[in-house]
C-alpha atoms as a PDB file:
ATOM      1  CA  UNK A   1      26.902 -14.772  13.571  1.00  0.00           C
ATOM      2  CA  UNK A   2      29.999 -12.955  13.100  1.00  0.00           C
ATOM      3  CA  UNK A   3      32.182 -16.739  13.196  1.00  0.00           C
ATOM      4  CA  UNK A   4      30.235 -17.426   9.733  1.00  0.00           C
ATOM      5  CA  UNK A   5      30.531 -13.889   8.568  1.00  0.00           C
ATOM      6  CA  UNK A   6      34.469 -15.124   9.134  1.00  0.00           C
ATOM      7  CA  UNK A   7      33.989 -18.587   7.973  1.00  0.00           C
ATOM      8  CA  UNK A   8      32.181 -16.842   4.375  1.00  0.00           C
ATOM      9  CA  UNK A   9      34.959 -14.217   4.370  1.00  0.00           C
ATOM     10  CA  UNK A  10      38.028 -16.305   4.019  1.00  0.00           C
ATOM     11  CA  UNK A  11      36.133 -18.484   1.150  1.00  0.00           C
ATOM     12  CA  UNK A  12      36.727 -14.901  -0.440  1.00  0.00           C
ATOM     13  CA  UNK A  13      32.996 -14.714  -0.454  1.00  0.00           C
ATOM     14  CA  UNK A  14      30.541 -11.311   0.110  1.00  0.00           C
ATOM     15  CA  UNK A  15      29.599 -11.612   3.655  1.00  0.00           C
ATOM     16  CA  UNK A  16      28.267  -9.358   6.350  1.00  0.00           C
ATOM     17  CA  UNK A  17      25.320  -8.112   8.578  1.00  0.00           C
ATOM     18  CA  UNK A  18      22.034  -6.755   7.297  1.00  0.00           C
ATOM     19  CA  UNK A  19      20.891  -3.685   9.745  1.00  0.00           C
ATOM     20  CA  UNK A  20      16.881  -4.444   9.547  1.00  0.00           C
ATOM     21  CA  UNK A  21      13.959  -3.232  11.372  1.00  0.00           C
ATOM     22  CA  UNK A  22      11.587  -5.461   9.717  1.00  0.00           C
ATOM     23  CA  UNK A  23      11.397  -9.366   8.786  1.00  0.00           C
ATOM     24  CA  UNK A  24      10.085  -8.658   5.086  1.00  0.00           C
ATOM     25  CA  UNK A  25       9.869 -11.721   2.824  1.00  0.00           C
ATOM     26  CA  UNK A  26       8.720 -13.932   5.706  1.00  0.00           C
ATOM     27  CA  UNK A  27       5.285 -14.938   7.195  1.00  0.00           C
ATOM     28  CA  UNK A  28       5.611 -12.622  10.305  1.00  0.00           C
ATOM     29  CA  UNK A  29       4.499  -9.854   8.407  1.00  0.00           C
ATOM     30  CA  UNK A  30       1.098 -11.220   7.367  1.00  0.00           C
ATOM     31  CA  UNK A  31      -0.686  -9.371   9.456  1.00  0.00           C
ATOM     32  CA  UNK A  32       0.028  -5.957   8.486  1.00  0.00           C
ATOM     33  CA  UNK A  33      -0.154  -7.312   4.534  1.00  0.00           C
ATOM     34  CA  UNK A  34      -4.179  -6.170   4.555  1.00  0.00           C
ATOM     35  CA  UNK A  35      -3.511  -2.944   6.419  1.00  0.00           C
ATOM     36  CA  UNK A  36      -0.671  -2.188   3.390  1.00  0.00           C
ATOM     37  CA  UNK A  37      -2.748  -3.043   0.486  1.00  0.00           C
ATOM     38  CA  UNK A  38      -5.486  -0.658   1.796  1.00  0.00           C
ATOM     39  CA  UNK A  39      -2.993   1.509   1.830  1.00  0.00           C
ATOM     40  CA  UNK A  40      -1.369   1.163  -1.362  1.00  0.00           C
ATOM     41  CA  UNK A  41      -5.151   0.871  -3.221  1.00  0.00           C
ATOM     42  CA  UNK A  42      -5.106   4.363  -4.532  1.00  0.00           C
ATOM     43  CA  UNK A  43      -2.176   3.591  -6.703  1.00  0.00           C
ATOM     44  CA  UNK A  44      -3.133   3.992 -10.260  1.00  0.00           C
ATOM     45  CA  UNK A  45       0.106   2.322 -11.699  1.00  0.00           C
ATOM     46  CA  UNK A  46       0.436   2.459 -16.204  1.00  0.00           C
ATOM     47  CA  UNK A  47       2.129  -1.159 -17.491  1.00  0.00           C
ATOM     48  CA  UNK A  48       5.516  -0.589 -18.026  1.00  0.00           C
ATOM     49  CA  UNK A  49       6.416   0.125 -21.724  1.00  0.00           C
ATOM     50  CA  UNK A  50       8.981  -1.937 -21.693  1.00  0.00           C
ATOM     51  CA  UNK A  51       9.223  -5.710 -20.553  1.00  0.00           C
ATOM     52  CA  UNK A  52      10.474  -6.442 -17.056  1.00  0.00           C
ATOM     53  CA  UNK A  53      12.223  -9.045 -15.079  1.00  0.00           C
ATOM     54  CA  UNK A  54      10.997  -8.661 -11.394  1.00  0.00           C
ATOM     55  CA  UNK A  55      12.154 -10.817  -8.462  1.00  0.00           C
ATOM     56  CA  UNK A  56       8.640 -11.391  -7.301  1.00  0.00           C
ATOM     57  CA  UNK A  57       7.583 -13.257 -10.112  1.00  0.00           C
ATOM     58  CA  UNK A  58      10.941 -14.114 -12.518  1.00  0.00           C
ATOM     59  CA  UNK A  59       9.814 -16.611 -14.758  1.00  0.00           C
ATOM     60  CA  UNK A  60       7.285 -14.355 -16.046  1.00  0.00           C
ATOM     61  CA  UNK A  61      10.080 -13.293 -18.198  1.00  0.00           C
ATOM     62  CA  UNK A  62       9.799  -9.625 -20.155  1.00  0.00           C
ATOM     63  CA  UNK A  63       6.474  -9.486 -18.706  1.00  0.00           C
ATOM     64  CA  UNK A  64       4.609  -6.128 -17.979  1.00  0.00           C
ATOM     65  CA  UNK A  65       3.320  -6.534 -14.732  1.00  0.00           C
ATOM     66  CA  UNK A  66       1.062  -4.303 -12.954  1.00  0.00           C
ATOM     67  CA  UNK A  67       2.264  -2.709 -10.030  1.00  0.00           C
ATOM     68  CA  UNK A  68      -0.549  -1.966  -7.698  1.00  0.00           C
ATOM     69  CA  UNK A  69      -1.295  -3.141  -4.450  1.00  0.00           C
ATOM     70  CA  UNK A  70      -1.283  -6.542  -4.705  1.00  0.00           C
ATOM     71  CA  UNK A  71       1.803  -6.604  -6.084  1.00  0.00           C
ATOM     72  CA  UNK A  72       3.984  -4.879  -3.702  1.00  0.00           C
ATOM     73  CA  UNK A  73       2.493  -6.765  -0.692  1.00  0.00           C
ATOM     74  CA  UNK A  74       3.411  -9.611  -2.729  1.00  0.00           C
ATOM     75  CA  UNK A  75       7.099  -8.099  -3.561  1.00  0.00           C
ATOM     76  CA  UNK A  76       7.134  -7.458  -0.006  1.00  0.00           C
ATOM     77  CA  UNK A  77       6.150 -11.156   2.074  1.00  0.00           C
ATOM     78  CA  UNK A  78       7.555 -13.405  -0.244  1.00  0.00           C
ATOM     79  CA  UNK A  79      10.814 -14.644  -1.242  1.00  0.00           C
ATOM     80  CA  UNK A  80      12.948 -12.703  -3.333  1.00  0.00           C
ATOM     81  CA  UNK A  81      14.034 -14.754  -6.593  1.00  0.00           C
ATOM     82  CA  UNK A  82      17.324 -12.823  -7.321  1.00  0.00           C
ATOM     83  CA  UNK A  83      18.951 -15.884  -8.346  1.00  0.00           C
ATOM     84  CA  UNK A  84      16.370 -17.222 -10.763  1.00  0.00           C
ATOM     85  CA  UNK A  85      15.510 -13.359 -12.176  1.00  0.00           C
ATOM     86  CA  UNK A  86      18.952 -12.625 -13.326  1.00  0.00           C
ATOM     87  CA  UNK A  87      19.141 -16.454 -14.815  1.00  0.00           C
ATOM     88  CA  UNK A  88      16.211 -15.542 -16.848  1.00  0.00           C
ATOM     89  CA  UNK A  89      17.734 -11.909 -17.823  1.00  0.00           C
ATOM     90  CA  UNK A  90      21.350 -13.930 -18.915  1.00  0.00           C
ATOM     91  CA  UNK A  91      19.325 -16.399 -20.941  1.00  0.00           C
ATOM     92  CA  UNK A  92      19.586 -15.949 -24.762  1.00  0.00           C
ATOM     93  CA  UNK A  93      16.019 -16.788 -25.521  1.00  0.00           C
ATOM     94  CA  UNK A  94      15.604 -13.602 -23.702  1.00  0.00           C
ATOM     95  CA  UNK A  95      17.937 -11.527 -25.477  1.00  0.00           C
ATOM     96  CA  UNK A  96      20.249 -12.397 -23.263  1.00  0.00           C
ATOM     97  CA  UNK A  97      21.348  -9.587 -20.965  1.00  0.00           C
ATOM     98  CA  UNK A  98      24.685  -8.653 -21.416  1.00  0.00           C
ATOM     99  CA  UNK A  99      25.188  -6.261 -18.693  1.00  0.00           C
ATOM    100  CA  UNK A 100      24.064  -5.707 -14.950  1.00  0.00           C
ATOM    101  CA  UNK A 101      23.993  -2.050 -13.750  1.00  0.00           C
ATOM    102  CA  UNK A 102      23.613  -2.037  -9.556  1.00  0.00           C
ATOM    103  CA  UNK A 103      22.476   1.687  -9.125  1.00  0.00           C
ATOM    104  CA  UNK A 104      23.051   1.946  -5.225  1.00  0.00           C
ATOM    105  CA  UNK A 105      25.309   3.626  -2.900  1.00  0.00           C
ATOM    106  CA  UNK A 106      26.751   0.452  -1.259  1.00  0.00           C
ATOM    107  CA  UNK A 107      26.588  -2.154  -4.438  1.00  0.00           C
ATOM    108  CA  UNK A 108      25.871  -5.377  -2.478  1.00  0.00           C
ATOM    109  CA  UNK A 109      24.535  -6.988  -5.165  1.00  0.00           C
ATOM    110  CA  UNK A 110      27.370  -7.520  -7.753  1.00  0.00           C
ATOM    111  CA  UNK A 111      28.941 -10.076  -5.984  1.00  0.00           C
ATOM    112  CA  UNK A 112      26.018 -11.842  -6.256  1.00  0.00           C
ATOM    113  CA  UNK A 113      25.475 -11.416  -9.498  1.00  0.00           C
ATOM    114  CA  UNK A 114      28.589 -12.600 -10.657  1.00  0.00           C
ATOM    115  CA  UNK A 115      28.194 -15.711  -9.133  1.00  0.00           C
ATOM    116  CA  UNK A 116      24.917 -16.251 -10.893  1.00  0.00           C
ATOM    117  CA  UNK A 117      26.459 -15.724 -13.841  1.00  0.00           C
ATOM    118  CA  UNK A 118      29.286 -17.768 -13.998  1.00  0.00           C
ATOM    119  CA  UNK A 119      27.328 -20.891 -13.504  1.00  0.00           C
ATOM    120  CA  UNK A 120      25.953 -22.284 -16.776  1.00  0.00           C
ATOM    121  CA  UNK A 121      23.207 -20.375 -17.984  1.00  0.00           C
ATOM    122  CA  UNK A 122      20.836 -22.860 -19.864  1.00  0.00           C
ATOM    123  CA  UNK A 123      17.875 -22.501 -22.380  1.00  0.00           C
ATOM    124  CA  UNK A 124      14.807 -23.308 -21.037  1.00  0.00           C
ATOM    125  CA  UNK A 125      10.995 -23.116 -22.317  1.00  0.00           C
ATOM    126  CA  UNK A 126       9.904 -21.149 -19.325  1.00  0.00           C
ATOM    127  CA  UNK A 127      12.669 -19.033 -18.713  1.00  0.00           C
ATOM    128  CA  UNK A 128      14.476 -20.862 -15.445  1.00  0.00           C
END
């Protein structure tokens, strides 16, 4: 691991280790998927009142989703679209984001997002 965190680093790229204790976004956590929407069934989430890009489901652009149970478990086991949710935000048929605000104590994500976005962004009927 660390000779491609190396290999990544001198291509001037964002690399480096992930401390986890869990394998979200993968099918090992299937099992305890039921045991967290129980869980999380009390929520009593209100549609947000303004439209939303999420990484769970990005091509659902300036949608209001409903955040209950279902889904976070979804949010949770499957893959996170980061790429294709800030493609959608950039794209003018979207109103076109113009800026990307990482609230976070260690921003890992700008780097990524600037290489999203320097890639063409390009129009698209469904928003990918």
């Amino acid at each position: 691991m660390d000779a491609i965190i190396a290999v990544v680093a001198a291509q001037n790229r964002l690399a480096r280790r992930v401390e986890v204790d869990v394998a979200s976004h993968h099918p090992i956590i299937d099992p305890i998927l039921p045991e967290l929407r129980s869980e999380l069934a009390d929520l009593a989430p209100q549609p947000p009142r303004i439209p939303i890009i999420t990484t769970t489901h990005p091509c659902e652009a300036h949608s209001h989703p409903v955040m209950d149970a279902d889904y976070w478990s979804a949010n949770l086991r499957n893959p996170v679209r980061f790429h294709q949710a800030i493609r959608v935000a950039a794209a003018a048929e979207h109103h076109g984001c113009r800026a990307f605000i990482e609230m976070s104590p260690h921003p890992v994500l700008t780097h990524a997002i600037t290489e999203t976005l320097e890639g063409p962004v390009t129009r698209s009927s469904r928003g990918q």
